[in-house]
Every structure is written in C-alpha cells, then in structure tokens.
Protein backbone atom coordinates (compact mmCIF):
# COMPACT_ATOMS: atom_id res chain seq x y z
CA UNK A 1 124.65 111.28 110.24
CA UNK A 2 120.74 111.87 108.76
CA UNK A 3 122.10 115.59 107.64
CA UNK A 4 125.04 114.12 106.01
CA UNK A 5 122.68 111.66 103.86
CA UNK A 6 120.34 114.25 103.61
CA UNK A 7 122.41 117.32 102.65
CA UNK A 8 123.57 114.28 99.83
CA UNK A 9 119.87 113.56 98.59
CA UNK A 10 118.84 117.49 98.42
CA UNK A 11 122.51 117.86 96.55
CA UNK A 12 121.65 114.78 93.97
CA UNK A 13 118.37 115.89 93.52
CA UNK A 14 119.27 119.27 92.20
CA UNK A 15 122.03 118.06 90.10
CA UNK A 16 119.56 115.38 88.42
CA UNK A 17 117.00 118.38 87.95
CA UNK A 18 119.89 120.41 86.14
CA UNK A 19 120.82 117.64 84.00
CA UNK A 20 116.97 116.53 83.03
CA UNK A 21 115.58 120.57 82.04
CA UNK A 22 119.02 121.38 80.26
CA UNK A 23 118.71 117.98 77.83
CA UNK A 24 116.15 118.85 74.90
CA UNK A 25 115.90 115.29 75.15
CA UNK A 26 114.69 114.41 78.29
CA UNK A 27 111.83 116.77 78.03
CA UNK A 28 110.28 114.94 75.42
CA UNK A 29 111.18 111.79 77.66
CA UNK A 30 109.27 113.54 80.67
CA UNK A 31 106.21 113.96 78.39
CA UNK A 32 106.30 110.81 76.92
CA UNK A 33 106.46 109.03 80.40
CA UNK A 34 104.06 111.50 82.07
CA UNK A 35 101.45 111.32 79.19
CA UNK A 36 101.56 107.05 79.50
CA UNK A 37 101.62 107.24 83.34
CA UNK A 38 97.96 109.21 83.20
CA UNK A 39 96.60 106.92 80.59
CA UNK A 40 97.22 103.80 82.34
CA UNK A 41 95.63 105.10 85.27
CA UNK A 42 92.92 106.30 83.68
CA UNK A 43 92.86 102.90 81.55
CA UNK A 44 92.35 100.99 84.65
CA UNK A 45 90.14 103.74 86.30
CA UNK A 46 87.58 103.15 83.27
CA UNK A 47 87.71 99.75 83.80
CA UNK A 48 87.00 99.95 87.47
CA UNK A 49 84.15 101.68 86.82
CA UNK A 50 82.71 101.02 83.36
CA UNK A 51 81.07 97.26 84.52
CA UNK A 52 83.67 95.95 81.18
CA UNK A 53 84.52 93.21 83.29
CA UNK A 54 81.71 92.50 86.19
CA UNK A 55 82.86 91.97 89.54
CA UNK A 56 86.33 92.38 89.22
CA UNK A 57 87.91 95.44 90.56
CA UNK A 58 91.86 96.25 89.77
CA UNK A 59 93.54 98.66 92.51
CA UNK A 60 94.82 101.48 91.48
CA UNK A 61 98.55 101.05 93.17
CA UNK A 62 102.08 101.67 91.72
CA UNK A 63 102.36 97.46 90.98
CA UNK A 64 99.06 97.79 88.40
CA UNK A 65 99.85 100.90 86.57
CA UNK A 66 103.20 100.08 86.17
CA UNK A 67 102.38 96.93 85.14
CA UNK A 68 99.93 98.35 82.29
CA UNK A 69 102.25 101.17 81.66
CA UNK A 70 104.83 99.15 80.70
CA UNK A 71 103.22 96.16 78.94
CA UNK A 72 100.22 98.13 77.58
CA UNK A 73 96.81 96.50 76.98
CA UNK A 74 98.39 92.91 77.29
CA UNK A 75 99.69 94.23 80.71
CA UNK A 76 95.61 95.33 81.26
CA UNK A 77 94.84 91.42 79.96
CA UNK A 78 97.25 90.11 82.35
CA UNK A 79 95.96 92.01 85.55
CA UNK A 80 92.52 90.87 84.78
CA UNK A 81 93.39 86.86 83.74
CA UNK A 82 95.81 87.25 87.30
CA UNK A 83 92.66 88.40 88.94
CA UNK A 84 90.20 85.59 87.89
CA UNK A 85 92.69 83.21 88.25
CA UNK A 86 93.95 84.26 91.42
CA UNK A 87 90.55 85.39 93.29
C-alpha cells in the first residue's frame, strides 16, 4: 500500500512541476514568493541579532516567517507585542 501512495505523490509531483515551469505566470509567482520568503527571514534574522529590541529573541520556524511573510512588518509588530505579552 506505501508504493501505491507513493508511486501517486512522485506522479503528482511531476505533473504539478509540468504545470508550474510551462505557465509564464507562475514563474513570476515563484519569484515573487521566493524573493518575500528570504526577506522575512532575513527580517527577523536582523532583528535577532541587531539588539532593535533587547532581550527578546523571535525563532526562526515556519509559524514566524510565515507569519511576517504574510502580514509584513505588522506581522514583525505582532510577533514582538505576542512575545512581551506572552513571556
């Protein structure tokens, strides 16, 4: 039974790759996503390490980036207020 669901992921997986590099579209989409994905890690990163905020340290885990990846710099605001509130 694991080959059957696993012959099924490799065989989704491909097709999803086929669809996402013929689309135009979804590169740019790909980039987009990719390009805020590095800067909200490296948002939080500087703010780790820069002293911007003294004692408080934000993880760097898929919760956090997401969080400031979609939201932004309110989503940075909210980690930190969540923090002191919190801890």
């Amino acid at each position: 039974m694991k080959e059957v669901w696993l012959s099924i992921l490799i065989v989704s997986s491909v097709l999803l790759a086929i669809v996402l590099f013929r689309s135009k579209l979804s590169w740019g989409l790909l980039r987009s996503f990719a390009l805020h994905l590095v800067l909200a890690a490296g948002l939080l990163y500087l703010l780790n390490y820069s002293g911007f905020v003294p004692g408080m340290y934000i993880p760097l885990n898929p919760v956090t980036i997401g969080t400031v990846l979609t939201l932004g710099v309110p989503g940075v605001a909210l980690i930190v207020g969540l923090q002191w509130v919190v801890v």
